[in-house]
PDB file of N, CA and C in Angstrom:
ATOM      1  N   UNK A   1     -85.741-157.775  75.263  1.00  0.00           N
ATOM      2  CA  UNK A   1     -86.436-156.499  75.311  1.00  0.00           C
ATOM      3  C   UNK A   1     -87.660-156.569  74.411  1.00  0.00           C
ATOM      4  N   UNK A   2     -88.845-156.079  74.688  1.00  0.00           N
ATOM      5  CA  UNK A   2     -90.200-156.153  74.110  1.00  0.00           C
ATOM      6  C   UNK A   2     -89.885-155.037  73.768  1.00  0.00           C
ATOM      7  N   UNK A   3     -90.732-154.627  72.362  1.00  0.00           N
ATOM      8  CA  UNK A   3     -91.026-153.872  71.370  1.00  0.00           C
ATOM      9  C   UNK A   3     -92.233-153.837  70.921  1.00  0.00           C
ATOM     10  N   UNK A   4     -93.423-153.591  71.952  1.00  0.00           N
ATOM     11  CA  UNK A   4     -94.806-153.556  71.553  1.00  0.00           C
ATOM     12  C   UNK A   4     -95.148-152.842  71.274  1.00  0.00           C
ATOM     13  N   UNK A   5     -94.587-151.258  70.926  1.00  0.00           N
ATOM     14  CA  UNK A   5     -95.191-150.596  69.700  1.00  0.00           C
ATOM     15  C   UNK A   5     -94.415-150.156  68.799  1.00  0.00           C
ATOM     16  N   UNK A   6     -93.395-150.149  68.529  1.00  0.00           N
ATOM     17  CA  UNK A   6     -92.446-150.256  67.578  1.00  0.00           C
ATOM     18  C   UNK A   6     -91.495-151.005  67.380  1.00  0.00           C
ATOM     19  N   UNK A   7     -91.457-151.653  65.718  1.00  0.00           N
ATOM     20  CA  UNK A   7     -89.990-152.128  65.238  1.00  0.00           C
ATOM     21  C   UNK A   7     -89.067-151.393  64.653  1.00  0.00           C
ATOM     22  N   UNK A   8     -87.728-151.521  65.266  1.00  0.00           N
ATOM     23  CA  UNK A   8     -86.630-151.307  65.035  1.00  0.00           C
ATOM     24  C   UNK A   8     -85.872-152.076  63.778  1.00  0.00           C
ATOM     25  N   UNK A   9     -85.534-151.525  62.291  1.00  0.00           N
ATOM     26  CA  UNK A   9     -85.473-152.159  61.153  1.00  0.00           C
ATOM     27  C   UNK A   9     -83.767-151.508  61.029  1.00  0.00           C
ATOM     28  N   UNK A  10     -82.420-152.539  60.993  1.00  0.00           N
ATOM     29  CA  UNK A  10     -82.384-153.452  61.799  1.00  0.00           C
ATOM     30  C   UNK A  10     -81.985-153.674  63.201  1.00  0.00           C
ATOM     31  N   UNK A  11     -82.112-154.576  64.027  1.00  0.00           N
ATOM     32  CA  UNK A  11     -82.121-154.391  65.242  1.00  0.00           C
ATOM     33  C   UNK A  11     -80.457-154.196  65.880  1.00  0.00           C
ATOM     34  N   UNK A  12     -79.547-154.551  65.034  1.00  0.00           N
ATOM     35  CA  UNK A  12     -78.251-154.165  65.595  1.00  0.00           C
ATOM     36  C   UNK A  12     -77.786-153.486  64.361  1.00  0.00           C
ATOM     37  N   UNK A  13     -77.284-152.497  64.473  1.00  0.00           N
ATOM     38  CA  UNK A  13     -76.992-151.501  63.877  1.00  0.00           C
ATOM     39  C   UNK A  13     -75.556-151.402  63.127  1.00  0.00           C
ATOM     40  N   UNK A  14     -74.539-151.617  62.452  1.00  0.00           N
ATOM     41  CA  UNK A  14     -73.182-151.835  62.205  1.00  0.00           C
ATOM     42  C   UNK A  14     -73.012-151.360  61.478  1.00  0.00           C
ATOM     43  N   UNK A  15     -71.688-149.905  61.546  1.00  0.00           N
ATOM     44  CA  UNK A  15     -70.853-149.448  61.066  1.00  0.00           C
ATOM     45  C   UNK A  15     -69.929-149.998  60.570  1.00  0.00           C
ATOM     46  N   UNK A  16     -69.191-149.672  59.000  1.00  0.00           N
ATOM     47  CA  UNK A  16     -68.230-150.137  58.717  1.00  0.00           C
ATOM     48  C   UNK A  16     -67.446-148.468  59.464  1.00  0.00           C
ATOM     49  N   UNK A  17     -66.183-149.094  60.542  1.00  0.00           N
ATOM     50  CA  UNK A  17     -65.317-148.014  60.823  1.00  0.00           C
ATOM     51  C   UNK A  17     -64.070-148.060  60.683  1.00  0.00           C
ATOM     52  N   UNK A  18     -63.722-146.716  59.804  1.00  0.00           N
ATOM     53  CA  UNK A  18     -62.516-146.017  59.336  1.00  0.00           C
ATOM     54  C   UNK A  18     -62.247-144.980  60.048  1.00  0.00           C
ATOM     55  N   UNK A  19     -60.641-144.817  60.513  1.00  0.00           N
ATOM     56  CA  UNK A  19     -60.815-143.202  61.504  1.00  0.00           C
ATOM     57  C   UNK A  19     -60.756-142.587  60.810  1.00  0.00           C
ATOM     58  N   UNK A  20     -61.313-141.286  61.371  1.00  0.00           N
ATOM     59  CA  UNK A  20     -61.392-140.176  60.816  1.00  0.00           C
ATOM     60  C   UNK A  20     -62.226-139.647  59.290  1.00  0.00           C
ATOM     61  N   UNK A  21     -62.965-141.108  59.331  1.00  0.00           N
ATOM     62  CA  UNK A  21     -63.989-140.910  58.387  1.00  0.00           C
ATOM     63  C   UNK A  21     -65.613-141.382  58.493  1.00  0.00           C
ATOM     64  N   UNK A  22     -66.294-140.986  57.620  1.00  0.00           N
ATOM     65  CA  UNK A  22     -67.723-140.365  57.935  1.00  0.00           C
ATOM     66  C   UNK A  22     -68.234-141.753  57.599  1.00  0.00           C
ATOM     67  N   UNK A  23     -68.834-143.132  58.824  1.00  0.00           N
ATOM     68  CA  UNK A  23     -69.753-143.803  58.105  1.00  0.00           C
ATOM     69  C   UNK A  23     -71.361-143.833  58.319  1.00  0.00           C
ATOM     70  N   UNK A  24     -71.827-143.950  57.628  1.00  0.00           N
ATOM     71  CA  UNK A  24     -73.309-143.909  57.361  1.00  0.00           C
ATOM     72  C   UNK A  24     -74.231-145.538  57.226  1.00  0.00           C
ATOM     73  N   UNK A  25     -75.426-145.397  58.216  1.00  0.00           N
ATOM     74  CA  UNK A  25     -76.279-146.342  57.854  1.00  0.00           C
ATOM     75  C   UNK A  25     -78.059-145.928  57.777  1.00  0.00           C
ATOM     76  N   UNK A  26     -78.327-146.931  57.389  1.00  0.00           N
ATOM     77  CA  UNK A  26     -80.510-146.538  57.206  1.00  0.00           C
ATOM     78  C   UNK A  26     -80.369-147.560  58.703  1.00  0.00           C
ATOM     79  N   UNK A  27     -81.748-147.210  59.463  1.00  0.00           N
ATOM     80  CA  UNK A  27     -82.594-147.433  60.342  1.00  0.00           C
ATOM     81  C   UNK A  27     -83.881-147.321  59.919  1.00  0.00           C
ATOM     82  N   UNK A  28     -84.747-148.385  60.498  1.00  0.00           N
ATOM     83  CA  UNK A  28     -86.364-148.108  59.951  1.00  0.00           C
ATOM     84  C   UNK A  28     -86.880-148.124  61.270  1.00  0.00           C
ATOM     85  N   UNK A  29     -88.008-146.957  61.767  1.00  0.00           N
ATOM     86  CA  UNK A  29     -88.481-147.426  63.231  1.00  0.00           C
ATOM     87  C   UNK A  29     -89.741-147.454  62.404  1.00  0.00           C
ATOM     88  N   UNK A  30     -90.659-148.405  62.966  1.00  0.00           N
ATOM     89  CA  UNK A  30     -91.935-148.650  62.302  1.00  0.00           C
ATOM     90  C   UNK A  30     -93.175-148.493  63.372  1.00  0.00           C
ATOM     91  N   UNK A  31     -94.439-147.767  63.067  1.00  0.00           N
ATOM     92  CA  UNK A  31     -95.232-147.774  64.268  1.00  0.00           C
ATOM     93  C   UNK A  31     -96.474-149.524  64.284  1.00  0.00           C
ATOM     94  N   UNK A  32     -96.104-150.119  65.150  1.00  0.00           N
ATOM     95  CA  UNK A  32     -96.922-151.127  64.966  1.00  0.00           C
ATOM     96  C   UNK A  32     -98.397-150.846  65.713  1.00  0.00           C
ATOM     97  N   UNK A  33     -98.427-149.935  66.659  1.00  0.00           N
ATOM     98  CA  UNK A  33     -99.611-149.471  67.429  1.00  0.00           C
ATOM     99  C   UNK A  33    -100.890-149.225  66.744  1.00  0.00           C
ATOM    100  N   UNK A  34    -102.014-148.521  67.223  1.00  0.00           N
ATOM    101  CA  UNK A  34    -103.108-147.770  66.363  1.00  0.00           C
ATOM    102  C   UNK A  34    -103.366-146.690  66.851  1.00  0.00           C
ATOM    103  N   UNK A  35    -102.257-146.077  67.416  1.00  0.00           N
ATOM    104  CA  UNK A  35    -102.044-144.824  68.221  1.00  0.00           C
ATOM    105  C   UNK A  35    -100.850-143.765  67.104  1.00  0.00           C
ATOM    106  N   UNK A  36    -101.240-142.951  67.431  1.00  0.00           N
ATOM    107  CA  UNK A  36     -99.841-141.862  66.963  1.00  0.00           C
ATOM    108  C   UNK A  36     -98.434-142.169  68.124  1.00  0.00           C
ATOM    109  N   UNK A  37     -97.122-142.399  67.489  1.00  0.00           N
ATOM    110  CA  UNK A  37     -96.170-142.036  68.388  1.00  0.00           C
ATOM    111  C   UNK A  37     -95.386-141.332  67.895  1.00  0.00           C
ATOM    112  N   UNK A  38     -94.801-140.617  69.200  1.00  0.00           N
ATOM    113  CA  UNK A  38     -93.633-139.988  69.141  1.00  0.00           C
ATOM    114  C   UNK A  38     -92.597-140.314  69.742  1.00  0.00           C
ATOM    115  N   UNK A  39     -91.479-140.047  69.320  1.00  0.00           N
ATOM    116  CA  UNK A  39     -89.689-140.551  69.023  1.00  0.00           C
ATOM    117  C   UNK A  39     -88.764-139.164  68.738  1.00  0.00           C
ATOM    118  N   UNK A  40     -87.786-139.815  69.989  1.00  0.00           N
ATOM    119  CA  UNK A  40     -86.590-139.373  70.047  1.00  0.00           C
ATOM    120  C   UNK A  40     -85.437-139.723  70.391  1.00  0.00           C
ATOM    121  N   UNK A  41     -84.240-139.483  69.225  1.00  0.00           N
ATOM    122  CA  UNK A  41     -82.987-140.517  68.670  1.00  0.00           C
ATOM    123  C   UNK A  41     -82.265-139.607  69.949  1.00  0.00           C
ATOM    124  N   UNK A  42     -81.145-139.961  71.012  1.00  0.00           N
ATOM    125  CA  UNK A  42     -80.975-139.581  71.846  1.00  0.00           C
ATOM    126  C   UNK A  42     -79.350-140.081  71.613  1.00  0.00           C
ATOM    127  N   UNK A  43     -78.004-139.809  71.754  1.00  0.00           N
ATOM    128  CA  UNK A  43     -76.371-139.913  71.174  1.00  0.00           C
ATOM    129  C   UNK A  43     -75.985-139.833  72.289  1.00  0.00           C
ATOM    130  N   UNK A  44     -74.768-140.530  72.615  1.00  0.00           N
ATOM    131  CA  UNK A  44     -74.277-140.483  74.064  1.00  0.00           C
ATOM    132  C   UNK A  44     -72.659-139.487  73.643  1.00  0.00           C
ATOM    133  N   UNK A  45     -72.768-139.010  72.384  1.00  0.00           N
ATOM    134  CA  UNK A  45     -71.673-137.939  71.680  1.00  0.00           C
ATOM    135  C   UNK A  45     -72.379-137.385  70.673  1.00  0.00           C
ATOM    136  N   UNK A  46     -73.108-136.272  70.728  1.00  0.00           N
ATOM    137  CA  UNK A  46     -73.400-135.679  69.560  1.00  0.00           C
ATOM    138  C   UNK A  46     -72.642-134.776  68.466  1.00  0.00           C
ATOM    139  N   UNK A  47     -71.311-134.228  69.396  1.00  0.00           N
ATOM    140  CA  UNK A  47     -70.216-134.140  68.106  1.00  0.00           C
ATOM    141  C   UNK A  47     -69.623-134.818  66.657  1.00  0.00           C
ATOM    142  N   UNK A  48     -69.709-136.273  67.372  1.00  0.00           N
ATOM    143  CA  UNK A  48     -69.553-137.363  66.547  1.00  0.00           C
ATOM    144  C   UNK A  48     -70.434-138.019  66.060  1.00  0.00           C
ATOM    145  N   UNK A  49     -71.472-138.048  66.135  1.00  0.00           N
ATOM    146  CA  UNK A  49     -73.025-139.024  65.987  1.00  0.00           C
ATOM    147  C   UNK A  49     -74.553-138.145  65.792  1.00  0.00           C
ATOM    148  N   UNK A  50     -74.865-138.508  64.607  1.00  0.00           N
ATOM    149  CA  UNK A  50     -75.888-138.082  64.363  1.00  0.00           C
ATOM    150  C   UNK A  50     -76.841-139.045  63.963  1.00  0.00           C
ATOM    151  N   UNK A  51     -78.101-138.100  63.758  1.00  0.00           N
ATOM    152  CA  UNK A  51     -79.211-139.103  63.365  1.00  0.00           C
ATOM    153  C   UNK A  51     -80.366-138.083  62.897  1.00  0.00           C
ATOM    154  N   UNK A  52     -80.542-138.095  61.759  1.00  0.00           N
ATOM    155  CA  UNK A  52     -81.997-137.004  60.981  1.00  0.00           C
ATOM    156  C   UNK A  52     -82.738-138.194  60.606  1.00  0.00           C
ATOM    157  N   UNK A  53     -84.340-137.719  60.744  1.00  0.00           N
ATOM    158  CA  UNK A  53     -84.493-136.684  61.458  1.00  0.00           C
ATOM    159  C   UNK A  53     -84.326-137.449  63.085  1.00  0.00           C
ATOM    160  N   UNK A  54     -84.122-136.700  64.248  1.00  0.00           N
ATOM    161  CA  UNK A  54     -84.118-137.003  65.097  1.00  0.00           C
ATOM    162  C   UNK A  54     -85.069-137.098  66.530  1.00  0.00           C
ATOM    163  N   UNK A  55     -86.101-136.305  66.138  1.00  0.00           N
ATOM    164  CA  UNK A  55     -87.316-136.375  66.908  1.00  0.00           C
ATOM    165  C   UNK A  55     -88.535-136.440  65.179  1.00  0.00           C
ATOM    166  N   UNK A  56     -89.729-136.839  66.065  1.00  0.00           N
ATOM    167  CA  UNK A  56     -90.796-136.655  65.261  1.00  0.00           C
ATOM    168  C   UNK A  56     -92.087-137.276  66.074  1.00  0.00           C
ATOM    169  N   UNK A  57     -93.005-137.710  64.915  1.00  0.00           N
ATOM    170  CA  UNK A  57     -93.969-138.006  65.267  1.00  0.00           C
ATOM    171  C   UNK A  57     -94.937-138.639  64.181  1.00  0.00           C
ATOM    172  N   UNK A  58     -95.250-140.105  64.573  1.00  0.00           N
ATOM    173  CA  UNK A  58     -95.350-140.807  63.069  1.00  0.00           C
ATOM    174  C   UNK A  58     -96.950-141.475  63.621  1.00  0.00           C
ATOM    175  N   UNK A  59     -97.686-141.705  62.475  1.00  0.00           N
ATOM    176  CA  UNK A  59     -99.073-142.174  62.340  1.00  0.00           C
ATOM    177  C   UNK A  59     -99.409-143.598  62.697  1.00  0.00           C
ATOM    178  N   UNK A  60    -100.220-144.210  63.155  1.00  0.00           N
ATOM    179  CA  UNK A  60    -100.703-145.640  63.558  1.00  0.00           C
ATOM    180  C   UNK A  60    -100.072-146.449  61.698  1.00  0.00           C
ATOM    181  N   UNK A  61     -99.429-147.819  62.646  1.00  0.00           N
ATOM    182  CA  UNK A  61     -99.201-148.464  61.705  1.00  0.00           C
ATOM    183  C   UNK A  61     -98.010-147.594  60.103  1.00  0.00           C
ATOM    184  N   UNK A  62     -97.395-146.342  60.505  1.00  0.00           N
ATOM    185  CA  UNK A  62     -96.637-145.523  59.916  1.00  0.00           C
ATOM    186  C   UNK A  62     -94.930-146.398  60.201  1.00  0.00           C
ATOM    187  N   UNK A  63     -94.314-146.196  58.998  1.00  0.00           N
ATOM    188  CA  UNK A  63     -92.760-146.012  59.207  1.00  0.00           C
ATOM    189  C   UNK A  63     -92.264-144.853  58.704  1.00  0.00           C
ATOM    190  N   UNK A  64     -90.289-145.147  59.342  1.00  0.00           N
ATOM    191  CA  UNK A  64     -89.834-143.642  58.968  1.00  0.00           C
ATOM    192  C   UNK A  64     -88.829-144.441  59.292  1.00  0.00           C
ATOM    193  N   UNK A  65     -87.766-143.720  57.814  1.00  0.00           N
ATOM    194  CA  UNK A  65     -86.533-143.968  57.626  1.00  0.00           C
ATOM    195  C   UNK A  65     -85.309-142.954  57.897  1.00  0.00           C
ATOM    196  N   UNK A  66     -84.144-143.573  58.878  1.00  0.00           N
ATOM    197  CA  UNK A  66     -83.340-142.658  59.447  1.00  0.00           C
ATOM    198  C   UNK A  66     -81.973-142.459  58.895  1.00  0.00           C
ATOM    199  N   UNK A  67     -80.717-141.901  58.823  1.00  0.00           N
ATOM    200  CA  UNK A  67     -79.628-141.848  58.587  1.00  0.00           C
ATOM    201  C   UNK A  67     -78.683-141.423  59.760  1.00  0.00           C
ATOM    202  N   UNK A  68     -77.965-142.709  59.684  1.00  0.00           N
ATOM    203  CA  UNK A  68     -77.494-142.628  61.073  1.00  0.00           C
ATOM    204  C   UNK A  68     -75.984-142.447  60.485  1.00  0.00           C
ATOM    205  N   UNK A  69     -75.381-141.528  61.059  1.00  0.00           N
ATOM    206  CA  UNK A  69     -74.058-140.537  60.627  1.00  0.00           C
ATOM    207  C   UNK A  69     -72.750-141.179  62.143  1.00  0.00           C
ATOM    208  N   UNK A  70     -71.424-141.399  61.544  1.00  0.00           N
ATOM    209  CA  UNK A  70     -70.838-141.829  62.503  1.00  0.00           C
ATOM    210  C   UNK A  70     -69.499-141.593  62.643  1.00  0.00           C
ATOM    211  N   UNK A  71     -68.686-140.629  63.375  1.00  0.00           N
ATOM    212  CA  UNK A  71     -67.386-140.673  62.964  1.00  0.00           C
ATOM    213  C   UNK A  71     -66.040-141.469  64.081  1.00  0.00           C
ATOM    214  N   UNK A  72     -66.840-141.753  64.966  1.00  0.00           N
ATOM    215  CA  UNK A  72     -66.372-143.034  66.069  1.00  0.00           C
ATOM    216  C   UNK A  72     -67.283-143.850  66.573  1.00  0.00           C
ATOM    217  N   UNK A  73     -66.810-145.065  67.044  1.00  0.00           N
ATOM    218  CA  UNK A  73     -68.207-145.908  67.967  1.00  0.00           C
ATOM    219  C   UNK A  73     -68.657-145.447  69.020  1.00  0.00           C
ATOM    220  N   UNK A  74     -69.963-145.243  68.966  1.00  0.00           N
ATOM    221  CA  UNK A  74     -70.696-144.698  70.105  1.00  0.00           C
ATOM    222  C   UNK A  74     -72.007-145.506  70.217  1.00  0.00           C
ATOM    223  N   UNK A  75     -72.593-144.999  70.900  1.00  0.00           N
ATOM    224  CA  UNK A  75     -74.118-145.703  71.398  1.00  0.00           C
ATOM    225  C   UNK A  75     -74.945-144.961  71.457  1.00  0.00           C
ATOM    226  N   UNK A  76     -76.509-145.434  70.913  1.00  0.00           N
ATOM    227  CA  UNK A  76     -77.415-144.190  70.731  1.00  0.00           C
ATOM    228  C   UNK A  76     -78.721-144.891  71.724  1.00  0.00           C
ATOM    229  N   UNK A  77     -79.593-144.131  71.872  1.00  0.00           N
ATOM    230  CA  UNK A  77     -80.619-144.191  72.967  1.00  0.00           C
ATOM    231  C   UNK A  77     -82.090-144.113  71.754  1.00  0.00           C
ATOM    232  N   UNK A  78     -83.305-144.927  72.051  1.00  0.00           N
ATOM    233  CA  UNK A  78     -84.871-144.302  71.144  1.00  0.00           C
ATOM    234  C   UNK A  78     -85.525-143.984  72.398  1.00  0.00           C
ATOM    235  N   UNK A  79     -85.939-143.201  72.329  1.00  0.00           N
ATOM    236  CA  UNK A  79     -87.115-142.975  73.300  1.00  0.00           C
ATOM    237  C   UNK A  79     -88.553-143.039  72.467  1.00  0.00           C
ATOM    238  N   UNK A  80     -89.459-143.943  73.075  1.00  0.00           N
ATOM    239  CA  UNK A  80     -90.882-144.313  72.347  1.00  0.00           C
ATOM    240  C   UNK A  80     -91.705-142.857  73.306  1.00  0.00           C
ATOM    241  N   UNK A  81     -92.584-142.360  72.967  1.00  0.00           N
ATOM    242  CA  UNK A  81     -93.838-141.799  73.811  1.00  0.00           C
ATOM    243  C   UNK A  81     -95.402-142.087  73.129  1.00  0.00           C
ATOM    244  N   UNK A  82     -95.985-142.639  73.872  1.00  0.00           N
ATOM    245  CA  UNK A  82     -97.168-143.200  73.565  1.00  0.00           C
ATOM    246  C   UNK A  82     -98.165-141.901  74.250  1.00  0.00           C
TER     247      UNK A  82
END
């Protein structure tokens, strides 16, 4: 998968998982473009799975650091908009 205007900091993501308890990781999406983009963190369970902030909109050559919240394994979606 190409990533020509953003990196994904790191690219596979791993939970330490305990049931019924809360784990937490950092994500970095970075803008490599010379454009403004906008992003949105998208949960295939949002009861269980979070992610702040979860939309935005970041500056040419900008990063932004995420907290990714987890209380089962799930799978999350980025949507880039250029």
């Amino acid at each position: 998968m190409s990533f020509d205007l953003v990196d994904i900091i790191p690219r596979d993501v791993r939970f330490t998982f305990e049931p019924r308890k809360q784990s937490s990781c950092s994500i970095r999406l970075a803008n490599k473009s010379d454009k403004c983009v906008a992003f949105k963190v998208k949960t295939t369970n949002p009861k269980k799975y979070s992610v702040r902030p979860n939309v935005g909109i970041f500056s040419p050559k900008a990063s932004r650091d995420f907290t990714s919240n987890i209380l089962v394994t799930t799978y999350y979606l980025v949507l880039i908009v250029m």
